[in-house]
Protein backbone atom coordinates (compact mmCIF):
# COMPACT_ATOMS: atom_id res chain seq x y z
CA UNK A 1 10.84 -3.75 -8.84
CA UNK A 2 7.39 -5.27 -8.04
CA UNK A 3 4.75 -5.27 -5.59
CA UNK A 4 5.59 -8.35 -3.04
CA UNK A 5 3.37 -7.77 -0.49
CA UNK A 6 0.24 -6.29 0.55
CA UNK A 7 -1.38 -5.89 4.17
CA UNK A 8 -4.55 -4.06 5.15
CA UNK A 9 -5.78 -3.23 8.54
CA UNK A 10 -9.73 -2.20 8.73
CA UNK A 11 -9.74 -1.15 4.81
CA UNK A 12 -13.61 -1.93 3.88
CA UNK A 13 -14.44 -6.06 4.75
CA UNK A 14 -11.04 -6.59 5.77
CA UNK A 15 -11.26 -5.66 9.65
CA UNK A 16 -12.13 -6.32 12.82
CA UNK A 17 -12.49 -3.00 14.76
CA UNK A 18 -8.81 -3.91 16.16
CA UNK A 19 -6.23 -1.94 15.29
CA UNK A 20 -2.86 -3.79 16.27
CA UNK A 21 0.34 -3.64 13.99
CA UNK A 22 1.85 -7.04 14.50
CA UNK A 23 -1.96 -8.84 12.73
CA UNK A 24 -3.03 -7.57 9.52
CA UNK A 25 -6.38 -8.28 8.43
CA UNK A 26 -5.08 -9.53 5.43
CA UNK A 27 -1.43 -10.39 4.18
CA UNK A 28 -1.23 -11.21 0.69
CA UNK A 29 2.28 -12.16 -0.93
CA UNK A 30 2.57 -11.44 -4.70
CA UNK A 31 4.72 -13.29 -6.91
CA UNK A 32 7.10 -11.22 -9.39
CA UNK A 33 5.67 -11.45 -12.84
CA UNK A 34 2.06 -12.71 -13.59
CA UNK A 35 -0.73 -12.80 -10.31
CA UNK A 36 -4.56 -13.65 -10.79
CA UNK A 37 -6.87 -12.53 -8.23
CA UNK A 38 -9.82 -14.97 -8.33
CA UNK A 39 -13.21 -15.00 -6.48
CA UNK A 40 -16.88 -14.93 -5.81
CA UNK A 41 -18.29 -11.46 -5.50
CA UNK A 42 -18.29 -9.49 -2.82
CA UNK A 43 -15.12 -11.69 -1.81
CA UNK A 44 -12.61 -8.78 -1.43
CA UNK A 45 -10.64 -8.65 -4.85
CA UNK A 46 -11.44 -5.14 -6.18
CA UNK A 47 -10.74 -3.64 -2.82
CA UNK A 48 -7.25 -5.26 -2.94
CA UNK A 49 -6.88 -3.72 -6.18
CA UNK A 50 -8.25 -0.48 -5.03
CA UNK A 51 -5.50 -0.32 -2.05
CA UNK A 52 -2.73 -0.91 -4.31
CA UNK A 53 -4.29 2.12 -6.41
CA UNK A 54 -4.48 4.29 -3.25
CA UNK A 55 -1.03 4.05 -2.14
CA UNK A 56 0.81 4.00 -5.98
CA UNK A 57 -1.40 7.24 -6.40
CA UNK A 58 -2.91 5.15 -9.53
CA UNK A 59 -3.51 7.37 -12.87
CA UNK A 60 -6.87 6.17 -13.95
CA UNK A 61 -10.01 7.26 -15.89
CA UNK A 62 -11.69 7.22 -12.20
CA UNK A 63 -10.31 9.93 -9.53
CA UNK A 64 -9.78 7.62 -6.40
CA UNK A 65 -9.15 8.74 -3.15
CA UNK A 66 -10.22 7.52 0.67
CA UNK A 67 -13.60 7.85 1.02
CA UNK A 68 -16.10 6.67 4.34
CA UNK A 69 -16.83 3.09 2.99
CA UNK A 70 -13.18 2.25 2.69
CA UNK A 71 -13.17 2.69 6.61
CA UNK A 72 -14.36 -1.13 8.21
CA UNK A 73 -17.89 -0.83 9.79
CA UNK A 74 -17.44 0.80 12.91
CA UNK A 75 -13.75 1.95 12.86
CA UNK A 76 -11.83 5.36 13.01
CA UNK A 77 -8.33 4.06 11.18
CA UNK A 78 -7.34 2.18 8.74
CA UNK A 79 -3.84 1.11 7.25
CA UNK A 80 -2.32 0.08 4.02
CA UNK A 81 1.23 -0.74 3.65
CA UNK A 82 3.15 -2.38 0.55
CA UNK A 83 6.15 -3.91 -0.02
CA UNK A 84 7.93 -2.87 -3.01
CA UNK A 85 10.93 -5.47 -3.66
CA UNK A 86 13.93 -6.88 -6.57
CA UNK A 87 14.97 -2.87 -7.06
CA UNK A 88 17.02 -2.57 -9.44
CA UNK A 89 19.95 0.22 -8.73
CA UNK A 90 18.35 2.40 -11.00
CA UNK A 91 15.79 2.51 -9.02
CA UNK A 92 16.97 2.12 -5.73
CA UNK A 93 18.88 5.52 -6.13
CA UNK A 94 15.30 7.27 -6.17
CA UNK A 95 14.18 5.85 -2.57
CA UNK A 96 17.72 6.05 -1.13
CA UNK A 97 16.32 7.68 2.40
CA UNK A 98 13.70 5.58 2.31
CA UNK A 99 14.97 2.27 1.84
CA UNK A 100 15.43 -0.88 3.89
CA UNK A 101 17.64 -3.30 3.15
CA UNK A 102 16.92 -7.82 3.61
CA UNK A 103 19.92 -10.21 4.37
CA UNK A 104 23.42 -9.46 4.57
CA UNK A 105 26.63 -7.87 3.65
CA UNK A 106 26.79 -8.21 -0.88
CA UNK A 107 23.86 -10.11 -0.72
CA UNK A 108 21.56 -7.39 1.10
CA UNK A 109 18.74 -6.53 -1.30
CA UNK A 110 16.95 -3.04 -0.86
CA UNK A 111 13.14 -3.28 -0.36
CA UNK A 112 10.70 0.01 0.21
CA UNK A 113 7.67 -0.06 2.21
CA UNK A 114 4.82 2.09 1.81
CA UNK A 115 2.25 2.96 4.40
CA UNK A 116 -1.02 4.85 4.11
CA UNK A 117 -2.70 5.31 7.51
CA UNK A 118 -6.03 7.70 7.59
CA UNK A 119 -7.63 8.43 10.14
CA UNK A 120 -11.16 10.05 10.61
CA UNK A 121 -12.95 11.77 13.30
CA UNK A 122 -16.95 12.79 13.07
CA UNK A 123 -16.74 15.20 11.25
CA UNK A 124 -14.52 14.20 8.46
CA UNK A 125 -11.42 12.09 7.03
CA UNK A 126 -8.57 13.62 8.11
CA UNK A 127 -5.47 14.45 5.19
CA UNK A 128 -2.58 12.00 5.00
CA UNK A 129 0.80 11.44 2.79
CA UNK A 130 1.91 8.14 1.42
CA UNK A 131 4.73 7.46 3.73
CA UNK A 132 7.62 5.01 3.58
CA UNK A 133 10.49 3.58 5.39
CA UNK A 134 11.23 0.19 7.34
CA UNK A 135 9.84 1.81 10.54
CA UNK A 136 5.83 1.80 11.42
CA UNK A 137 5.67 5.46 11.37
CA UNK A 138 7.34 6.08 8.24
CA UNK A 139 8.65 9.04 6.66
CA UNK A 140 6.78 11.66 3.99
CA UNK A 141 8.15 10.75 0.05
CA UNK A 142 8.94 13.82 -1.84
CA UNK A 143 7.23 14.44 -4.68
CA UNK A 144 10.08 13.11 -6.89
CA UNK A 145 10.26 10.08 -5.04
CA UNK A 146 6.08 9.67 -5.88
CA UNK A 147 6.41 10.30 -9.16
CA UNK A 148 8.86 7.50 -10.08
CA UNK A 149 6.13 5.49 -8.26
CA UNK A 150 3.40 6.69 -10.77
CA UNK A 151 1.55 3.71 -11.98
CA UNK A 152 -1.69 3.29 -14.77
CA UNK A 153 -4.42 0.93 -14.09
CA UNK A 154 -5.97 -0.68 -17.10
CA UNK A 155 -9.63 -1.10 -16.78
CA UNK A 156 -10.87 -4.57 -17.87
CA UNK A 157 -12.52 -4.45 -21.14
């Protein structure tokens, strides 16, 4: 399997105070082996990579988790989803509930989205689960089903 797609909706510099489903403030398609995220500073790329970490539940040296700046200026929600795609049957049997499914009859492949949406009122950031299924809502994982989504980020040296 590997990471196809990301989208982010009001998740620090990508928003626009608009929350609407059907317009990401960012789309990025991944290809499967090798991608390079180049740009100037300040340009977005380590808060794509910090997304990714978010929703894989990324073991790191750091402890990352949704803080106030990850919320756009201004906004009460934001949204991360990723598409997960090429699983192998191996690993398609550990997302079975959770799976959708692209083209038809043998040909259909199984894909798996994953959607983090936190939300925050004055006060504080209220608690939320790494959901996934084809739906916008989603559906909790299990903790099985996270942990065959466990993940290490390498630091640059």
């Amino acid at each position: 399997m590997f990471l196809r797609e990301l989208k982010l909706w009001n998740f620090r510099k990508f928003g626009n105070g608009e929350f609407d489903l059907s317009k990401p403030h960012l789309h990025v398609e991944f290809k499967k082996g090798l991608n390079v995220l180049i740009g100037e500073n300040d340009s977005g790329k380590t808060a794509i990579l910090d997304a990714v970490k978010l929703v894989l539940k990324t073991h790191a040296y750091e402890w990352i988790r949704v803080e106030e700046k990850d919320f756009h200026k201004g906004t009460d929600k934001l949204r991360i989803e990723l598409i997960l795609a090429e699983l192998e049957p191996e690993e398609a049997k550990n997302f079975i509930e959770w799976l959708g499914w692209e083209g038809d009859g043998e040909q259909a492949k199984p894909i798996l989205k994953l959607i983090l949406q936190v939300e925050k009122n004055k006060d504080r950031i209220l608690p939320s689960d790494v959901k996934a299924g084809m739906d916008d809502v989603g559906y909790t994982l299990d903790a099985e089903a996270r942990d065959y989504l466990k993940t290490t980020y390498l630091r640059a040296l």
